[in-house]
Protein backbone atom coordinates (compact mmCIF):
# COMPACT_ATOMS: atom_id res chain seq x y z
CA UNK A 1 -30.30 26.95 11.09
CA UNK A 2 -30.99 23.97 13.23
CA UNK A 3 -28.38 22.45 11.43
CA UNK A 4 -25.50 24.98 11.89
CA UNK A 5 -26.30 25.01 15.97
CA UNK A 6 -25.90 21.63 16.35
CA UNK A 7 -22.54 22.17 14.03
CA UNK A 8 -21.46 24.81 16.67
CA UNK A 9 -22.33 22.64 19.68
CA UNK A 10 -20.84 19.50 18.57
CA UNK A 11 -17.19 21.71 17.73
CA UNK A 12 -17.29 23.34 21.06
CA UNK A 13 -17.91 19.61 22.86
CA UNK A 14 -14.91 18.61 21.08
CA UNK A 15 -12.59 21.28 21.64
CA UNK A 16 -13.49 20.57 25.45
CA UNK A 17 -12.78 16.89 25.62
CA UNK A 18 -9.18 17.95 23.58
CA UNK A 19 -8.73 20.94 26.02
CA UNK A 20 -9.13 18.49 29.08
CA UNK A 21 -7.03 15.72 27.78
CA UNK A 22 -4.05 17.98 27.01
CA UNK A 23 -4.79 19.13 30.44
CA UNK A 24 -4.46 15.65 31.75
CA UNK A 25 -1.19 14.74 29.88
CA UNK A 26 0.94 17.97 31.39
CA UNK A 27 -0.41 17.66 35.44
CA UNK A 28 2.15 17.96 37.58
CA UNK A 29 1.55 14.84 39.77
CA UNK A 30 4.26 16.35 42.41
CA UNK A 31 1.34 18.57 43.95
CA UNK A 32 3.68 21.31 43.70
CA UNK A 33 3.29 24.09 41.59
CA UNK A 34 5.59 23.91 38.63
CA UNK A 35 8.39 26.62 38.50
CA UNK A 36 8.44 28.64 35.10
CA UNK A 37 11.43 28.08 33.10
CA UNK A 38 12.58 30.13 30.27
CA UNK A 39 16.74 29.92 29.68
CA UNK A 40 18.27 33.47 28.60
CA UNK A 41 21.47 32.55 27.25
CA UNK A 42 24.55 34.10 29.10
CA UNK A 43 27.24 32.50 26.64
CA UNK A 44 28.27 30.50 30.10
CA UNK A 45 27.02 27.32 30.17
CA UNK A 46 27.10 26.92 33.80
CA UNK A 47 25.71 30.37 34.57
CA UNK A 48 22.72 29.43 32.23
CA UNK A 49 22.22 25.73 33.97
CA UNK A 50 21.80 27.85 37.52
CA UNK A 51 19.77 30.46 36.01
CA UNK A 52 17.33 28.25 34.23
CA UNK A 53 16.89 25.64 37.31
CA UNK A 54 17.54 26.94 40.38
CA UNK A 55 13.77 27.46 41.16
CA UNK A 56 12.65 23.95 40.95
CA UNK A 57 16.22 22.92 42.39
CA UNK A 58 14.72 25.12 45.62
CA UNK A 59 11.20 23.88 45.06
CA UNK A 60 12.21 20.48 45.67
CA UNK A 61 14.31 21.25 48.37
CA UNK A 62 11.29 22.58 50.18
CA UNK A 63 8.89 19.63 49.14
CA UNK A 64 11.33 16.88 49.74
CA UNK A 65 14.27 18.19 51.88
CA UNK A 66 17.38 17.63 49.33
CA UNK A 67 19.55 20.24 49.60
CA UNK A 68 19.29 21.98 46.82
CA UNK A 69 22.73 22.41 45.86
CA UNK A 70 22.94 18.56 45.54
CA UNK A 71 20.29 18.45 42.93
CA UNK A 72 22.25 21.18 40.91
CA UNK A 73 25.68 19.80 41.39
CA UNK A 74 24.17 16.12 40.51
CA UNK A 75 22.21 17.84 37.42
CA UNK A 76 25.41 20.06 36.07
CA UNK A 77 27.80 16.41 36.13
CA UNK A 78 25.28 14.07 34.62
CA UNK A 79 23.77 15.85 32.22
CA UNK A 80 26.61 18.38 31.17
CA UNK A 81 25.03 21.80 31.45
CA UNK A 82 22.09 20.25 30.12
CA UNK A 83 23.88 19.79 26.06
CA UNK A 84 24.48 15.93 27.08
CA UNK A 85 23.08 13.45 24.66
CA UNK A 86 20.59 11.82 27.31
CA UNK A 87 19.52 15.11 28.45
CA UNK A 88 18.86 16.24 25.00
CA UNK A 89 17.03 13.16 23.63
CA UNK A 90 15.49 12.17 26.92
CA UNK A 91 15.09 15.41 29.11
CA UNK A 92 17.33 12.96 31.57
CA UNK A 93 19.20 15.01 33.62
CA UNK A 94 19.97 12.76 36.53
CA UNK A 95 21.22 9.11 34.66
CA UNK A 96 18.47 7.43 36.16
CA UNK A 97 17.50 4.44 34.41
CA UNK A 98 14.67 2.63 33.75
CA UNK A 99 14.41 -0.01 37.21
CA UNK A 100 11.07 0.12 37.89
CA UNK A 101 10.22 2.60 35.26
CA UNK A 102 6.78 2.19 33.41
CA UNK A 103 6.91 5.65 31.59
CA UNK A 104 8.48 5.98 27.97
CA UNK A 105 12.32 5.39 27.88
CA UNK A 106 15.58 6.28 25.90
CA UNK A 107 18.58 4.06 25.14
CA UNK A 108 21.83 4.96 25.85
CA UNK A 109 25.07 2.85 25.95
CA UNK A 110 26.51 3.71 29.42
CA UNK A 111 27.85 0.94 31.63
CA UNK A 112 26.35 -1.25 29.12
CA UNK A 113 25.58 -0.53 25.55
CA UNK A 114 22.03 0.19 25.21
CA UNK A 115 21.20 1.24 28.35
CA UNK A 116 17.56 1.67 29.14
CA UNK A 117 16.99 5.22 30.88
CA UNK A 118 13.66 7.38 31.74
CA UNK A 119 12.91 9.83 29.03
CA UNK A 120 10.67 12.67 30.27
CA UNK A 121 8.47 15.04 28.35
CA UNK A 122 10.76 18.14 29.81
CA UNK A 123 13.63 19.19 31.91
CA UNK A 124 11.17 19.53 35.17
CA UNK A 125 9.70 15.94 35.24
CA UNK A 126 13.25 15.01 35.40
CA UNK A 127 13.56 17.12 38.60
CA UNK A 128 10.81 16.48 40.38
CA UNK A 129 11.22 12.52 39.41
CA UNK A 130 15.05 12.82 40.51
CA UNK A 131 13.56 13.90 44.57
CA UNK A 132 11.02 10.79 44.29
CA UNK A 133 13.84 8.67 43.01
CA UNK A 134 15.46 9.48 46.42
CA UNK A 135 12.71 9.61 48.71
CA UNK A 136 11.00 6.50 47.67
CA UNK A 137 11.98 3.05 49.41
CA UNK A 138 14.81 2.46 51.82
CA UNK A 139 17.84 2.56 49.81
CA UNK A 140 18.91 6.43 50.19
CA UNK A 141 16.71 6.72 53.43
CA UNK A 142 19.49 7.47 55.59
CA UNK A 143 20.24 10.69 53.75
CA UNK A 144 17.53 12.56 55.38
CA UNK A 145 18.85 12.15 58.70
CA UNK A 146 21.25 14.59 57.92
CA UNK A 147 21.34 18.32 57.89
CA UNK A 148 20.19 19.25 54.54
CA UNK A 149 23.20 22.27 54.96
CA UNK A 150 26.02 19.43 54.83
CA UNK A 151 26.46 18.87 51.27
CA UNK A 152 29.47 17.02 51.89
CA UNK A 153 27.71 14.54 54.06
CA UNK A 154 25.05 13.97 51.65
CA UNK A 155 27.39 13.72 48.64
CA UNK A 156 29.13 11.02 50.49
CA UNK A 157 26.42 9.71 51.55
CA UNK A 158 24.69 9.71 47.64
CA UNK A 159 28.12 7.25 46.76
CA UNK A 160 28.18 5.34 49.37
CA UNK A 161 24.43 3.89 49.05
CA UNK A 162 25.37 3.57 45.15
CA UNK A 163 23.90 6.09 43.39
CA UNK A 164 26.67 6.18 40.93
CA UNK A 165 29.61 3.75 39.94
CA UNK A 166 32.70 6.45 39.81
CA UNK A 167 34.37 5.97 43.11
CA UNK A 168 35.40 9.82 42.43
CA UNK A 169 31.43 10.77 42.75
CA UNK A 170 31.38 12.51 45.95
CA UNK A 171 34.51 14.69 45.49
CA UNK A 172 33.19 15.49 42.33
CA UNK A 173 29.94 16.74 43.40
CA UNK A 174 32.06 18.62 46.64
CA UNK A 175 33.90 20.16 44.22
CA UNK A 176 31.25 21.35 41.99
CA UNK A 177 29.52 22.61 44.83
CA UNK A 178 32.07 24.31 45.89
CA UNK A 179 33.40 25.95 42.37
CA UNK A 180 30.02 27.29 41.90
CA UNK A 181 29.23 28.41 45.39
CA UNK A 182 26.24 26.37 45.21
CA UNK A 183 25.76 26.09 48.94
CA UNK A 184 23.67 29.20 48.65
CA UNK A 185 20.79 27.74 47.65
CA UNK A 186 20.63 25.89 50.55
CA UNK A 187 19.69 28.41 52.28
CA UNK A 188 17.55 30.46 49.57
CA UNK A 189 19.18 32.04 47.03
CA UNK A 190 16.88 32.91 44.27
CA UNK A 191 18.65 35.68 42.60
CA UNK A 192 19.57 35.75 38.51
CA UNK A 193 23.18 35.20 37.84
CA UNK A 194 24.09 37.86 35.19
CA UNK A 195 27.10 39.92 34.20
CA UNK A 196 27.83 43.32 36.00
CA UNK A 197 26.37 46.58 34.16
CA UNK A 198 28.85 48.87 35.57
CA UNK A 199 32.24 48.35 35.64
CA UNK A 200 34.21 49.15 38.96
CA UNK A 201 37.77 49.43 39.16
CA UNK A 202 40.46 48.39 41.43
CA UNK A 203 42.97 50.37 43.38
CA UNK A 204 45.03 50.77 40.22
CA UNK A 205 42.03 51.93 38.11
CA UNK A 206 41.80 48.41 36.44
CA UNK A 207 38.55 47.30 35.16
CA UNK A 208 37.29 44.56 37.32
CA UNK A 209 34.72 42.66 35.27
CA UNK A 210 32.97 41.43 38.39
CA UNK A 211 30.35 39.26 37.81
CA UNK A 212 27.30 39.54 40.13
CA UNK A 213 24.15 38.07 41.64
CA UNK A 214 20.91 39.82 42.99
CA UNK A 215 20.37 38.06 46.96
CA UNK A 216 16.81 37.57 48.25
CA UNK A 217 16.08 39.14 51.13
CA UNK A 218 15.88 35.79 53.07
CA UNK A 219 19.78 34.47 52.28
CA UNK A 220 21.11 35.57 55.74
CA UNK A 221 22.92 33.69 58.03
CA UNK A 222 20.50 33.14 61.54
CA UNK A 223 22.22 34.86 63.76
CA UNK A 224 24.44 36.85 61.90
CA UNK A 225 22.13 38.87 59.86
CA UNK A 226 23.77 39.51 56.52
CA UNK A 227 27.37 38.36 57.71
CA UNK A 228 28.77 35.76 56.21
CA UNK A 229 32.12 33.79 56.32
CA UNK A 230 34.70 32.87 53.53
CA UNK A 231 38.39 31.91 54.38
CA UNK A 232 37.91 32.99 58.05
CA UNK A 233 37.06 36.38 56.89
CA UNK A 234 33.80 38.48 57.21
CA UNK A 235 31.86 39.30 54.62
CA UNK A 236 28.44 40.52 53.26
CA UNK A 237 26.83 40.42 49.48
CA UNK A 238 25.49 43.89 48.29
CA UNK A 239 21.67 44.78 48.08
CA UNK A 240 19.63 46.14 46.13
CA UNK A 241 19.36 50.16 48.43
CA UNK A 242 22.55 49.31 50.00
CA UNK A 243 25.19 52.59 50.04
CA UNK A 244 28.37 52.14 50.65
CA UNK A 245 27.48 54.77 53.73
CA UNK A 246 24.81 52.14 55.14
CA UNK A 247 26.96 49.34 55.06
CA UNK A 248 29.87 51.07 56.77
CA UNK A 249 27.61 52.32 59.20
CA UNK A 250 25.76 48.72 59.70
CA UNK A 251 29.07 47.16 60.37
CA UNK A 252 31.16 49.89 61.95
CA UNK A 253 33.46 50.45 59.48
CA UNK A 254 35.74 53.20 59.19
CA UNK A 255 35.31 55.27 55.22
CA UNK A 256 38.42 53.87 53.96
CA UNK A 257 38.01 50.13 55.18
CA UNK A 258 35.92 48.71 52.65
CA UNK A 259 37.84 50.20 49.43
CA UNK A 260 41.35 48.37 50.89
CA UNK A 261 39.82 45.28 52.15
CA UNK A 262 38.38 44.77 48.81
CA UNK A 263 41.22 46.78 46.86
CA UNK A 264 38.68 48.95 44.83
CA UNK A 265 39.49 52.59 44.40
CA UNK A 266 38.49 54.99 47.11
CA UNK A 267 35.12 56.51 45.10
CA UNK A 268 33.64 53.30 44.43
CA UNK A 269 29.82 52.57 44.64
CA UNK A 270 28.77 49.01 45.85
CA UNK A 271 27.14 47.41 43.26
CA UNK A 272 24.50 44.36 44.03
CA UNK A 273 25.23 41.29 44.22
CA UNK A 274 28.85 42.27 45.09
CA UNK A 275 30.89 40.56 48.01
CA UNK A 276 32.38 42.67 49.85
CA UNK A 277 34.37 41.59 52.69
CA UNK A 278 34.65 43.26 56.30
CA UNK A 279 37.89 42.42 57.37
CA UNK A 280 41.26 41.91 55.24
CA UNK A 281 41.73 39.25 52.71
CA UNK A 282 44.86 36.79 53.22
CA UNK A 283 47.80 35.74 51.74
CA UNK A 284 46.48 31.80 50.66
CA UNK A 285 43.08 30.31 50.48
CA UNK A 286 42.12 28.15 53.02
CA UNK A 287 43.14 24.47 53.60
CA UNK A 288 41.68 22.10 51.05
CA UNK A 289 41.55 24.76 48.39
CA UNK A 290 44.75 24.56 46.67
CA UNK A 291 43.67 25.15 43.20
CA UNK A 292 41.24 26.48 40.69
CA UNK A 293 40.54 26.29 37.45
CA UNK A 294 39.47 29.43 35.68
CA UNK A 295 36.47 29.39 33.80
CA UNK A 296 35.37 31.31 31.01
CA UNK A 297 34.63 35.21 32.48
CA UNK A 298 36.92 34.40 35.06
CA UNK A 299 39.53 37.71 36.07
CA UNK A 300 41.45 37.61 38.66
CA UNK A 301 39.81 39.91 40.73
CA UNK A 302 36.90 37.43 40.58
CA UNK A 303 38.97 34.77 41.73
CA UNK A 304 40.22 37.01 44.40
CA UNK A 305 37.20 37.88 45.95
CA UNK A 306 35.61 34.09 45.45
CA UNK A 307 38.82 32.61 47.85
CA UNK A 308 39.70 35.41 49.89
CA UNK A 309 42.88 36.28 48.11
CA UNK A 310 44.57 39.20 48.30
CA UNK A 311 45.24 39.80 44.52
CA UNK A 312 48.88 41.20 44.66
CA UNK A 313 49.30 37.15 46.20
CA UNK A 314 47.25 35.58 43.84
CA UNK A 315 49.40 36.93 41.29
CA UNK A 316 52.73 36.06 43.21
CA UNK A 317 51.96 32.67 43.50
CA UNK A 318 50.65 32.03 40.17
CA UNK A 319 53.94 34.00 38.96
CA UNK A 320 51.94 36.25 36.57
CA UNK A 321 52.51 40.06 35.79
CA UNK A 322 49.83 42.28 37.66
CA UNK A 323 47.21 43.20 34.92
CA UNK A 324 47.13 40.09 33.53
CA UNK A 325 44.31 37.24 33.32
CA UNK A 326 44.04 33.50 33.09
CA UNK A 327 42.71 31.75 30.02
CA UNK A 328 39.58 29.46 30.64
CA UNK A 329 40.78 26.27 31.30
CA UNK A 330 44.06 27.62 33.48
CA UNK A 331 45.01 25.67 36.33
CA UNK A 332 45.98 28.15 39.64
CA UNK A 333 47.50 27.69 42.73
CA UNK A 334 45.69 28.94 45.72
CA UNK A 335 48.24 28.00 48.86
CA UNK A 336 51.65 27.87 47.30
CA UNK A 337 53.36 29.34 44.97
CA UNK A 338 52.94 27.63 41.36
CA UNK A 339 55.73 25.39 40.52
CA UNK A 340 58.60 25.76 37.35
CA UNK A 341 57.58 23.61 35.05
C-alpha cells in the first residue's frame, strides 16, 4: 500500500514539473495576450491570410503602434499568403534574418545562398517578433513619428531605412494595401471576410456575387459616424440590424436613391457587410487608379462597387459585353478606355 502511494505521488510530481515546462516553452513574452488562430479555408488565398491574422495584425497595432495594414501587406508579399517556403519551414513570415538572432534558425538562399533567417515555433511569434524587430534600436525609429493612418508614409518610410532591397518595395506594399482595402484595419476592422449567403441582383436581375465583410461597431470615421469616402463619393458598409428603411432615413435618402446609386433592383434588402454608396458612382476611378487586376471571385459588380465605377463604364472601357466577367488574372482599365491590342 505504502508502496503504491508513493507510486502515485512520485507520477503526479512528474506530470507537474512536465506540465510547467511545456508551460514555460509556449509564454508569450510580448505581455500581450495571444490572439486565437484557427484558418477556415475560403479557396482564396488572400481572403484566408486576412481572416486567419488580422487579430494579432490589430493586436500589435495596439501594443506597438504599426499600422496594422502594414504588418498584413508586409506579411501577404514576403511570405506569399503564408504557402512560401520560409514561411512553411520556418513560420517566417516577415524575411527577417538572423542579425542578432539567438533563437533557432532556417536557411534559405535569398540574396545569398544559404541565407540564415529566424525560424519560429508558429505563425504568431513571427508577428509579434516582426513589431519588436521595428521598435527595437534606432534604425526604423523615425516611423513612429508618423500617423499610424498614413500607410503610404510608413511604406516609404519601411524602404527608405532599408528594410528590404527591391527599390519597388513601397509601391508594392501601397498597392497591396490598397487592392485589399487593408486600410481598414487601421482603424479596427475585425470582421470575417466570407462569401455572401444571399445573392442580390442588379438592375437587370443579374446575380451579383458580392462578396462581404461583417464591420465592428467601432470602424467609423470620427466625425462622420458611419460615412465613409471612396472616389469622392459617400458611402457606408451595411450592419448587422440595418434596413434599407433605417439607412435611408439615417442619411436622408429618398426610396429609390440607394437601388440606382448602387444599380441593384428596386426590392433589394441590404445585406451586411455591403457598401453601399450615398451619392452616384462616376464614370472613371480616381487618379492613380488606372488599373486592376481581377482576382479569383472577382465580378464586375465587385469591382464596381470597390472603385466607384459605374458598371455600364466599367464595361465600356474595358470593351466587354454587359453580363460578362473577367478571368482571374485579367488586367482592367479603370480611367480610360482599354486599348486595341
Amino acid at each position: 500500500m505504502l508502496k503504491k502511494l508513493t507510486f502515485i505521488i512520485s507520477l503526479s510530481i512528474l506530470l507537474l514539473v512536465v506540465s510547467c515546462r511545456s508551460a514555460r516553452n509556449l509564454k508569450n513574452t510580448s505581455g500581450m495576450p495571444s490572439p486565437s488562430i484557427s484558418v477556415v479555408s475560403t479557396g482564396n488565398a488572400e481572403l484566408d491570410y486576412l481572416n486567419t491574422y488580422r487579430d494579432i495584425a490589430i493586436s500589435e497595432m495596439k501594443r506597438t503602434g504599426i499600422p496594422a495594414s502594414i504588418t498584413l501587406a508586409q506579411g501577404m508579399i514576403e511570405s506569399n499568403y503564408g504557402r512560401s517556403e520560409l514561411a512553411r519551414r520556418g513560420n517566417n513570415h516577415f524575411g527577417i534574418k538572423c542579425h542578432n538572432w539567438n533563437g533557432p534558425s532556417v536557411y534559405h538562399d535569398d540574396d545569398k545562398k544559404n541565407d540564415c533567417f529566424r525560424k519560429y515555433n508558429n505563425p504568431e511569434e513571427s508577428f509579434r517578433d516582426h513589431s519588436d524587430f521595428l521598435t527595437n534600436g534606432t534604425r526604423y525609429s523615425s516611423l513612429f513619428s508618423l500617423p499610424r493612418d498614413d500607410y503610404k508614409a510608413w511604406a516609404r518610410g519601411l524602404k527608405k531605412a532599408g528594410y528590404a532591397t527591391n527599390p519597388d518595395y513601397a509601391n508594392m506594399l501601397i498597392s497591396k494595401i490598397e487592392e485589399a482595402n487593408l486600410s481598414v484595419y487601421d482603424k479596427g476592422y475585425r470582421g470575417e471576410i466570407k462569401e455572401l449567403k444571399s445573392t442580390p441582383q442588379n438592375s437587370s436581375g443579374n446575380n451579383l456575387n458580392v462578396t462581404t465583410a461583417s464591420i465592428s461597431d467601432d470602424f467609423v470615421i470620427p466625425g462622420h459616424a458611419r460615412v465613409m469616402v471612396n472616389n469622392r463619393i459617400e458611402y457606408i458598409i451595411v450592419k448587422d440590424g440595418d434596413t434599407r428603411e433605417k439607412i435611408e432615413q439615417q442619411n436622408n435618402l429618398l426610396r429609390w436613391e440607394l437601388a440606382r446609386y448602387n444599380e441593384l433592383s428596386n426590392d433589394f434588402s441590404p445585406v451586411p457587410g455591403q457598401i453601399l454608396y450615398l451619392q452616384p458612382k462616376r464614370d472613371k476611378a480616381e487618379a492613380g487608379k488606372d488599373n486592376y487586376i481581377a482576382k479569383a471571385g472577382d465580378t464586375m459588380y465587385i469591382i464596381s462597387q470597390k472603385f466607384g465605377i459605374k458598371l455600364k463604364s466599367l464595361y465600356e472601357m474595358n470593351r466587354m459585353e454587359e453580363g460578362a466577367e473577367p478571368a482571374a488574372g485579367t488586367k482592367l482599365w479603370l480611367r480610360s478606355i482599354k486599348p486595341v491590342n
